[in-house]
Protein backbone atom coordinates (compact mmCIF):
# COMPACT_ATOMS: atom_id res chain seq x y z
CA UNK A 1 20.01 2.52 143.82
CA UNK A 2 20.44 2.77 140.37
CA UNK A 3 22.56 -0.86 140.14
CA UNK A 4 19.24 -2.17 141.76
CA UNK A 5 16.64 -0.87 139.15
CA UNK A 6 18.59 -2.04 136.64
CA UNK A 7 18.76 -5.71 137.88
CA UNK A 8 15.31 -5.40 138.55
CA UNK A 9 14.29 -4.50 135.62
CA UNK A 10 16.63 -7.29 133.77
CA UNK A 11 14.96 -9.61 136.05
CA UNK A 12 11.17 -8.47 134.91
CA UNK A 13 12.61 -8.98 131.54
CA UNK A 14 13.56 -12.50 131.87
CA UNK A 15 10.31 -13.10 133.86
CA UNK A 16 8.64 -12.05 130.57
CA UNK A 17 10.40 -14.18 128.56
CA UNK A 18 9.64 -16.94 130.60
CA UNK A 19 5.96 -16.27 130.74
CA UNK A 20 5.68 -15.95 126.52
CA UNK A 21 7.26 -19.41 126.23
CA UNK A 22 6.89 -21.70 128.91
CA UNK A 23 4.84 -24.28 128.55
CA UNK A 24 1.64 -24.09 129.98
CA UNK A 25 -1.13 -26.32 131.46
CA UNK A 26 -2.85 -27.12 128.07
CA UNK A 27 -1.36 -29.43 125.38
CA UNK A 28 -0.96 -27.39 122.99
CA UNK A 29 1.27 -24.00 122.82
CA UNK A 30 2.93 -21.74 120.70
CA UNK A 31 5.74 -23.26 118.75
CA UNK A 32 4.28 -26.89 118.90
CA UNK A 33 5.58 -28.38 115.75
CA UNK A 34 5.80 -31.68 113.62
CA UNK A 35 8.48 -31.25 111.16
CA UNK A 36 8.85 -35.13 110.70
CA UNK A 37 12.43 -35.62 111.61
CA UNK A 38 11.60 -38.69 113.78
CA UNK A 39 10.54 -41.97 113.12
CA UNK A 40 6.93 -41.92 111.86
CA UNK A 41 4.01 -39.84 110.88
CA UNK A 42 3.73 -38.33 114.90
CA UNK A 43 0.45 -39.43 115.15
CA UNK A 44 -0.99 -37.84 111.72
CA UNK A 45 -3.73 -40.92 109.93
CA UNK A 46 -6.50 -40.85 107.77
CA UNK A 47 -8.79 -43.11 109.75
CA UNK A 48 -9.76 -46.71 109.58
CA UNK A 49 -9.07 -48.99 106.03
CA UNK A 50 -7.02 -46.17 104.27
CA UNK A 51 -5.02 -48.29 101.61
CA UNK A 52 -2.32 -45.58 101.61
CA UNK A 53 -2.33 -43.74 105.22
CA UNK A 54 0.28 -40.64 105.96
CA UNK A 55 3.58 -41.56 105.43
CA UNK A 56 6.95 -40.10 106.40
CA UNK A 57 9.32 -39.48 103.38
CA UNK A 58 13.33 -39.36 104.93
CA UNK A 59 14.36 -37.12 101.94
CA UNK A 60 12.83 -34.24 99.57
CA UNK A 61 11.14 -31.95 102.05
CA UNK A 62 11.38 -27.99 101.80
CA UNK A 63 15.06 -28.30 103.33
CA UNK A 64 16.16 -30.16 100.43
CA UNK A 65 18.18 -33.50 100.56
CA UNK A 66 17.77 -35.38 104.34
CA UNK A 67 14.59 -32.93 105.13
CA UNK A 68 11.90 -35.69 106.09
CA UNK A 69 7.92 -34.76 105.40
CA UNK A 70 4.68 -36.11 105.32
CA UNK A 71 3.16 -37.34 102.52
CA UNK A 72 -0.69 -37.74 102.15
CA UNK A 73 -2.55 -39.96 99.28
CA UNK A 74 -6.40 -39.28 97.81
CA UNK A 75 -6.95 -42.19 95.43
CA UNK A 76 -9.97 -40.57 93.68
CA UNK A 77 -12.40 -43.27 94.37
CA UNK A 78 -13.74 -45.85 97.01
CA UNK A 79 -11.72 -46.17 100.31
CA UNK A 80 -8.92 -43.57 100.41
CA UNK A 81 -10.49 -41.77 97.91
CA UNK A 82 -10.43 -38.19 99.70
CA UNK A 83 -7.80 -36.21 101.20
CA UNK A 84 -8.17 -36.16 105.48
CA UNK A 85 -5.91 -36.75 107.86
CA UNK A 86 -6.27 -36.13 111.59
CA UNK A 87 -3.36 -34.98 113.97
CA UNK A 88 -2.11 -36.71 116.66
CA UNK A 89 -3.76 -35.49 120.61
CA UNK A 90 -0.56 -33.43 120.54
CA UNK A 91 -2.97 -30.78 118.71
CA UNK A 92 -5.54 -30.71 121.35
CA UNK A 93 -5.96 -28.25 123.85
CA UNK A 94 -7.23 -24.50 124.21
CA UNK A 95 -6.37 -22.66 121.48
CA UNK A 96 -7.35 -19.39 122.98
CA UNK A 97 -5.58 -19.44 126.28
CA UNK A 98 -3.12 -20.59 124.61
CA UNK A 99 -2.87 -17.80 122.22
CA UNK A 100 -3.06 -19.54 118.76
CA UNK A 101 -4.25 -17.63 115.71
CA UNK A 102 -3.01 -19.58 113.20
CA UNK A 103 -1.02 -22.88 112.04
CA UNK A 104 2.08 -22.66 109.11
CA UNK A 105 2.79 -25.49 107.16
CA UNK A 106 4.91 -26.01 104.39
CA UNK A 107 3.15 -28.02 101.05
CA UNK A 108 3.47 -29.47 98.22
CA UNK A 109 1.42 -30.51 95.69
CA UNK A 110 3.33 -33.41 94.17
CA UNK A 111 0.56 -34.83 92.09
CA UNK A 112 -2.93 -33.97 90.77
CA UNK A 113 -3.81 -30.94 89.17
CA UNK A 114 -6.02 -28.88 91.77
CA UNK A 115 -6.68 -29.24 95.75
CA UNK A 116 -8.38 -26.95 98.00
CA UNK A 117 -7.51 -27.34 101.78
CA UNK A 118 -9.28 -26.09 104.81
CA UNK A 119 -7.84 -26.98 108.45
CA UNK A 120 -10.61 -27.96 111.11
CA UNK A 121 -10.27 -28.12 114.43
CA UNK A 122 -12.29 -30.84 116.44
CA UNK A 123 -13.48 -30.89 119.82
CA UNK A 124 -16.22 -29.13 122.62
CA UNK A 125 -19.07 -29.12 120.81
CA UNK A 126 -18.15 -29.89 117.11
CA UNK A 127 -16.19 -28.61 115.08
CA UNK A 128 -14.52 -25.07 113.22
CA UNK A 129 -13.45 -25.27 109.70
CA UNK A 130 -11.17 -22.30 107.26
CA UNK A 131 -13.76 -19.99 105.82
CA UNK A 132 -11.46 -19.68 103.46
CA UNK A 133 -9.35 -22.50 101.11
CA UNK A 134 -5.68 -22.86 100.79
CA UNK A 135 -6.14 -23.47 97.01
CA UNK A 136 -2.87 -25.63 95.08
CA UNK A 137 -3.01 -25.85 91.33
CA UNK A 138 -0.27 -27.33 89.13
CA UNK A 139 1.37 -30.44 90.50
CA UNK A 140 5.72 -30.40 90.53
CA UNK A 141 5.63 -26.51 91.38
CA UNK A 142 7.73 -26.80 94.85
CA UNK A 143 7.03 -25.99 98.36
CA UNK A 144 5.20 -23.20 99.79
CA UNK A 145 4.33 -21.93 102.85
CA UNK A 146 0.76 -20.96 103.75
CA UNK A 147 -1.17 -19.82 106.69
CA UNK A 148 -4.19 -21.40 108.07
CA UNK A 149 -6.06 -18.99 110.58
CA UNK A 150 -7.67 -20.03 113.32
CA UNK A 151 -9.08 -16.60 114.84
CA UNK A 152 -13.32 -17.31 115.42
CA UNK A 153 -13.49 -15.04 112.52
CA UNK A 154 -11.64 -16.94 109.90
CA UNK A 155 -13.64 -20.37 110.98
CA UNK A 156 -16.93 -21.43 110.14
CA UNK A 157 -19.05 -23.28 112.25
CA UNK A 158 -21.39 -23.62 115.34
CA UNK A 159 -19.80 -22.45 118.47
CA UNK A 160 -16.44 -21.46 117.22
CA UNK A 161 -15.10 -20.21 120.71
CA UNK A 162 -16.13 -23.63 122.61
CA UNK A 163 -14.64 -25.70 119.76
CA UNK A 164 -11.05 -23.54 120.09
CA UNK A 165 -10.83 -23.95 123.58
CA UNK A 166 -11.66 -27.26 123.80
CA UNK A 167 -10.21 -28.44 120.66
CA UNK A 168 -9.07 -32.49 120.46
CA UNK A 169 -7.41 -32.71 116.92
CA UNK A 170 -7.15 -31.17 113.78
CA UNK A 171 -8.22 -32.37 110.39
CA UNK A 172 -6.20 -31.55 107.04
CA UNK A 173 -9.08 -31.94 104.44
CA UNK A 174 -9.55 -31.26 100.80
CA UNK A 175 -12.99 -29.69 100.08
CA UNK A 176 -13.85 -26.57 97.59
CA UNK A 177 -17.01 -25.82 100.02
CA UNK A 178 -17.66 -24.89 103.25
CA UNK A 179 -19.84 -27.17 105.31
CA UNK A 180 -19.62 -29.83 102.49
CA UNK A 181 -18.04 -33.18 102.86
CA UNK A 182 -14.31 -33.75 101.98
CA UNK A 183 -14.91 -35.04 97.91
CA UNK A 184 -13.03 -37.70 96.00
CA UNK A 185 -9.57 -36.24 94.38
CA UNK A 186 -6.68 -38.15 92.90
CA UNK A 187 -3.52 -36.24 94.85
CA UNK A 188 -0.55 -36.51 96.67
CA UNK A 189 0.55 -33.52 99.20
CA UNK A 190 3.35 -33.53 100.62
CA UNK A 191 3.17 -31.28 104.24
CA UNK A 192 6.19 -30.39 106.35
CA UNK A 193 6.94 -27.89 109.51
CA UNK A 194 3.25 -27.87 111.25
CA UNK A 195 3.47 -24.75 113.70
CA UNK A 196 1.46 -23.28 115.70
CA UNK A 197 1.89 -19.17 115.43
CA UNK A 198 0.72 -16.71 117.39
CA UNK A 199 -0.97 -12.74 116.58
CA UNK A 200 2.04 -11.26 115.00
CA UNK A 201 2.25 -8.60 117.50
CA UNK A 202 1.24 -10.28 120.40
CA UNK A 203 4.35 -12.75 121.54
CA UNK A 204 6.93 -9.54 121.44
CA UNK A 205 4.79 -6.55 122.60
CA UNK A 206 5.73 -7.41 126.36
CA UNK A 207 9.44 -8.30 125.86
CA UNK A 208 9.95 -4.71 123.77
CA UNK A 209 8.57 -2.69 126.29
CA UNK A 210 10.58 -4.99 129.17
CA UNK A 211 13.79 -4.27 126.98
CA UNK A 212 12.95 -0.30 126.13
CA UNK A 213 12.77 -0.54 130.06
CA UNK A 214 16.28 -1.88 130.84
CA UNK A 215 18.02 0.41 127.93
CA UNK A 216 15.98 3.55 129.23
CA UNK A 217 17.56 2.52 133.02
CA UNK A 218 20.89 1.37 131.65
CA UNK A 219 20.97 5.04 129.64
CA UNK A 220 19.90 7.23 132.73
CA UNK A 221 22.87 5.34 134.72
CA UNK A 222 25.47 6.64 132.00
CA UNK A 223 24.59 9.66 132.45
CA UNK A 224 24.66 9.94 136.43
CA UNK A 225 27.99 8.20 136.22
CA UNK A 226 29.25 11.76 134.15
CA UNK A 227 27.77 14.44 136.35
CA UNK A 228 30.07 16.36 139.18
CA UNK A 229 27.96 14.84 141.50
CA UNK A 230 28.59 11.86 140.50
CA UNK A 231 32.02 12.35 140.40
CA UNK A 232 32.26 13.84 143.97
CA UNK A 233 30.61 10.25 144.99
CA UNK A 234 27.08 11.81 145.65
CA UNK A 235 25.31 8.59 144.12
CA UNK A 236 26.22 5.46 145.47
């Protein structure tokens, strides 16, 4: 009897594990990532007559020497003057089903001498932008990694919940303002290792309490197997 709780509950556990990272029916999941390694910029462009559109570097990423990244341009003026790029459909999807609070990114400011970035998310009825700014100053100072939440709270916007779950794209844009336009900057940032992250606590909380289960079962075992009873062959 007790053999059998204890596969069952190593089975429940690997069920759970299963259901935190399959892949689901939307596009986009926990763990989807662009960290550049392929050929290309994985569907990342700034729109129509860019002069100098996303473009994958081979070497000089976060990783060092062979770590590929993207680099973006803002020329300061005229066409490809400010800093937006859209992802590839990869990024669409429901961010809420699928659990999303945030995306991590590793930049790098490699020229200019201030950016703010916001990350907005496209799709439903508009679109959700960082209340907040991701703010780099001082161009040559290395990669970093930052955080771009995406709970309703930490967006502004009209209809923040529709837009999450029925998101088409994101937009990497540099703008100081809320609700304002994305302005003309002379820049280059280099971005690497796009992921999608979940609530800290939330991807785990099932598979701990799956695991105290099994350890719990696989303890109370041990200590039937060193009773008398046990020993007299009373549990089978």
């Amino acid at each position: 009897m007790i053999h059998q709780l204890h596969r069952a509950a190593l089975g429940l556990f690997a069920a759970g594990c299963l259901a935190c990272f399959a892949s689901p029916a939307w596009a986009v999941d926990i763990g989807t990532t662009n960290t550049f390694e392929g050929a290309g910029a994985i569907g990342w462009s700034s729109g129509f007559n860019h002069p100098s559109p996303p473009t994958r570097v081979a070497s000089g990423g976060p990783g060092g020497v062979g770590d590929a990244f993207l680099l973006l341009t803002a020329l300061g003026s005229g066409a490809g003057g400010k800093l937006v790029s859209f992802s590839g459909a990869e990024w669409g999807g429901d961010y809420l089903a699928a659990q999303i609070t945030g995306i991590r990114m590793d930049v790098r400011l490699i020229s200019g001498t201030l950016l703010n970035l916001r990350l907005a998310v496209d799709g439903g009825p508009g679109s959700a932008v960082s209340a907040s700014p991701v703010t780099l100053t001082g161009a040559g100072s290395g990669w970093m990694s930052v955080l771009f939440p995406l709970r309703p709270a930490d967006l502004a916007g009209g209809a923040v919940g529709d837009v999450l779950a029925h998101a088409s794209r994101l937009r990497l844009i540099g703008t100081s303002a809320v609700g304002t336009a994305p302005v003309d900057v002379l820049a280059q940032l280099g971005v690497d290792n796009i992921t999608a992250v979940p609530e800290p606590a939330s991807a785990w909380t099932l598979m701990l309490g799956l695991a105290a289960l099994a350890v719990g079962l696989r303890a109370r075992h041990g200590r039937r197997r060193h009773t008398p009873g046990a020993a007299a062959g009373i549990f089978h």
